[in-house]
C-alpha atoms as a PDB file:
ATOM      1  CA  UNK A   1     196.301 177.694-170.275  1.00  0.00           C
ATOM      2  CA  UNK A   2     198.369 175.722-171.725  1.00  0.00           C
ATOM      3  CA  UNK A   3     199.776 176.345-175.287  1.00  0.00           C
ATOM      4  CA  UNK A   4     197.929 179.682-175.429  1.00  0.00           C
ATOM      5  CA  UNK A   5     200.002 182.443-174.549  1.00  0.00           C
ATOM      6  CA  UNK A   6     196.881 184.663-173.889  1.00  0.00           C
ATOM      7  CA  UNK A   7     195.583 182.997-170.984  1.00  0.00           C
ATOM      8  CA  UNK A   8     197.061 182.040-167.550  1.00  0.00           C
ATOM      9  CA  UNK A   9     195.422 181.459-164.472  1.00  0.00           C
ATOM     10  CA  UNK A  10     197.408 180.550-160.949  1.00  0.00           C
ATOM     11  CA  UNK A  11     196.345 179.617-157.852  1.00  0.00           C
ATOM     12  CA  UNK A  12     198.332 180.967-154.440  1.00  0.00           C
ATOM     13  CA  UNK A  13     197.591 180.329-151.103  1.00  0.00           C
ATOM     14  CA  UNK A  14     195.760 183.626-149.540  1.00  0.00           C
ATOM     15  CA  UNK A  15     199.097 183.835-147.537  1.00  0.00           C
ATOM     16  CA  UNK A  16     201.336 184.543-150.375  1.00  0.00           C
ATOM     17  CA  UNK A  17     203.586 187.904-150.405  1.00  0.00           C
ATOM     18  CA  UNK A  18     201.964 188.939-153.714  1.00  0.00           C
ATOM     19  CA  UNK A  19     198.274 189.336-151.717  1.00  0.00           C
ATOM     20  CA  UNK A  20     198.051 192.214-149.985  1.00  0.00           C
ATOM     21  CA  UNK A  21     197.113 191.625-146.445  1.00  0.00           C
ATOM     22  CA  UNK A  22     194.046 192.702-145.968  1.00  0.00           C
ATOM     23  CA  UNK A  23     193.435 190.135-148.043  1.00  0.00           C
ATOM     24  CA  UNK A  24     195.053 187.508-146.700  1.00  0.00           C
ATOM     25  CA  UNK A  25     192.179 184.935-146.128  1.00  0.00           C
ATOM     26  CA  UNK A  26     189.840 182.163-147.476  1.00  0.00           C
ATOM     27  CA  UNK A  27     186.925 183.199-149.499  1.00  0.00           C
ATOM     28  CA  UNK A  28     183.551 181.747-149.491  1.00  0.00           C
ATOM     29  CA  UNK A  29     180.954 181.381-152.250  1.00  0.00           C
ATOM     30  CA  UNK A  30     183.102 182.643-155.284  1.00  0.00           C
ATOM     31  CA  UNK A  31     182.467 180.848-158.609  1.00  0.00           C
ATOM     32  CA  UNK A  32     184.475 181.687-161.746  1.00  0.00           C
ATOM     33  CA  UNK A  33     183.665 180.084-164.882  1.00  0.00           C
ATOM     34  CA  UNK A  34     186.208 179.694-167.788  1.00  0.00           C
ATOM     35  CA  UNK A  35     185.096 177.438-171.018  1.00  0.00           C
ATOM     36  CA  UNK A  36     187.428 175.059-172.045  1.00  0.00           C
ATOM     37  CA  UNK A  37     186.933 172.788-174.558  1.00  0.00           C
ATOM     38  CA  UNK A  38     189.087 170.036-173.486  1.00  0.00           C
ATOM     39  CA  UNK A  39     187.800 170.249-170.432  1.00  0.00           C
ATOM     40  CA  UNK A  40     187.820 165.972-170.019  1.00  0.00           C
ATOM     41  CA  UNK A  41     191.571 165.969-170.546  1.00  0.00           C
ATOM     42  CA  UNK A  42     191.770 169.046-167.869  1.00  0.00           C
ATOM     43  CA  UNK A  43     189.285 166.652-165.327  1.00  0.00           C
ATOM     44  CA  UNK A  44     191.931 163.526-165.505  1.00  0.00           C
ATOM     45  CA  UNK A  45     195.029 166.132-165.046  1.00  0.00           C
ATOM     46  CA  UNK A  46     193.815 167.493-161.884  1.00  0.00           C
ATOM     47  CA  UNK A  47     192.268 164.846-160.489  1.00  0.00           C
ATOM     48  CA  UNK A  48     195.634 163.164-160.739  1.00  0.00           C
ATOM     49  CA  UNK A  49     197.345 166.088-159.353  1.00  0.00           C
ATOM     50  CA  UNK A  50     194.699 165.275-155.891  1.00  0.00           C
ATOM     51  CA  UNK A  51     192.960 169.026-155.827  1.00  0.00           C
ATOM     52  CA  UNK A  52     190.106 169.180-154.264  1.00  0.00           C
ATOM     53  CA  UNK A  53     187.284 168.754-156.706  1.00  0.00           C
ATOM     54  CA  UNK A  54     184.068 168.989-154.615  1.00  0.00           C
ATOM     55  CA  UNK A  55     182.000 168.569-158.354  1.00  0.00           C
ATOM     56  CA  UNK A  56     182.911 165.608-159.972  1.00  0.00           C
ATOM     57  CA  UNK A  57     183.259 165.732-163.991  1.00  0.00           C
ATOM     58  CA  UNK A  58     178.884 165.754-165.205  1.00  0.00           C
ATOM     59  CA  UNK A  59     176.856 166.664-167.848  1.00  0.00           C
ATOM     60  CA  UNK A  60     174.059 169.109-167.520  1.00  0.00           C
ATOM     61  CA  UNK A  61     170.427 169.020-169.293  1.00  0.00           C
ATOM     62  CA  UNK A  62     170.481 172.290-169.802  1.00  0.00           C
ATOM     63  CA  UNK A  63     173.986 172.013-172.158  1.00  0.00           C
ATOM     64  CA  UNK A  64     177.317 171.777-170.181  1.00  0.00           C
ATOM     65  CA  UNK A  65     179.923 169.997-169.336  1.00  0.00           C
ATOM     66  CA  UNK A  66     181.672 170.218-166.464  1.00  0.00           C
ATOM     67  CA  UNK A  67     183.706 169.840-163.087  1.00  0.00           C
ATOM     68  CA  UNK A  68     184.199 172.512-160.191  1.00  0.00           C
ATOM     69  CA  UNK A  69     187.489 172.801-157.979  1.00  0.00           C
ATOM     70  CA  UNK A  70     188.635 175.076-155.772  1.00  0.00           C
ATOM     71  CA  UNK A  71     192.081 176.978-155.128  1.00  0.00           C
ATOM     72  CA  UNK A  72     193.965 177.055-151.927  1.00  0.00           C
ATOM     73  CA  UNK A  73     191.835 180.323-150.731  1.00  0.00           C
ATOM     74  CA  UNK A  74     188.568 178.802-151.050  1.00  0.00           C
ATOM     75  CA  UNK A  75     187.221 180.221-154.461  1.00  0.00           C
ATOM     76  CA  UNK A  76     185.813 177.671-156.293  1.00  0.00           C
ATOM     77  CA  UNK A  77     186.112 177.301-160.610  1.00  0.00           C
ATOM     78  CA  UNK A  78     183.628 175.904-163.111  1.00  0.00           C
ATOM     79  CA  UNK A  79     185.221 174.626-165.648  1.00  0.00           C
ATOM     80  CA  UNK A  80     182.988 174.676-168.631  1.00  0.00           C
ATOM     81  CA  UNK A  81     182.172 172.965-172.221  1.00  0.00           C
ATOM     82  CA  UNK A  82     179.041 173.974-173.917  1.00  0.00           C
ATOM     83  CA  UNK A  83     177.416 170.758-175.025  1.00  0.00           C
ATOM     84  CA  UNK A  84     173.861 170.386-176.559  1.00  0.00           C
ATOM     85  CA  UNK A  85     170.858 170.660-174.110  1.00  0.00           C
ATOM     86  CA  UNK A  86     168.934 167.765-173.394  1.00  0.00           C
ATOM     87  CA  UNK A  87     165.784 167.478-176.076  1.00  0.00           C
ATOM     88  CA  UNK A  88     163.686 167.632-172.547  1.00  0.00           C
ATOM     89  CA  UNK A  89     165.340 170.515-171.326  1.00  0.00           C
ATOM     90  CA  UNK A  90     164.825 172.134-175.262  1.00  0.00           C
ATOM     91  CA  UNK A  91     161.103 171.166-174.868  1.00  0.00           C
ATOM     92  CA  UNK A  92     160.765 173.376-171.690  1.00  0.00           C
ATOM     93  CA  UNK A  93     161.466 176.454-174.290  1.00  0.00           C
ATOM     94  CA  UNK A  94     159.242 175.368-177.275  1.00  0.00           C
ATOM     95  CA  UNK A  95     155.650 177.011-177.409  1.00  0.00           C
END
């Protein structure tokens, strides 16, 4: 990401010379999640940029925040902040 040398994640189309080619093809049902804590400021910058984001930026009861959108092969990412939980969703847990 950006401003941390540590991280980096790309995105290439399942075409690309650097997949081998037996791999060379769209995936289906493949989540990866990746907590980021700016993740509103990462929302705006990809929306803007027109990916396809088939989960719109939402907050969870059970404590997340977050969008999904998916890479040219088909592989869809969470992106993740860890927010408080609901006080209903809490309750469900209390004895």
């Amino acid at each position: 990401m950006e401003g941390n040398e540590n991280v980096n994640l790309a995105f290439v189309s399942a075409t690309h010379e650097t997949v081998p080619e037996a791999y060379r093809k769209t995936t289906e049902g493949v989540l990866l999640n990746f907590e980021f804590e700016e993740v509103d400021d990462l929302y705006e910058r990809l929306q803007s940029a027109n990916l396809n984001i088939p989960l719109k930026l939402r907050d969870e009861p059970w404590g997340q925040r977050h969008f999904i959108v998916t890479d040219p092969c088909g592989a869809m990412v969470d992106v993740i902040k860890l927010i408080e939980p609901s006080k209903e969703y809490q309750e469900q847990y209390v004895a």
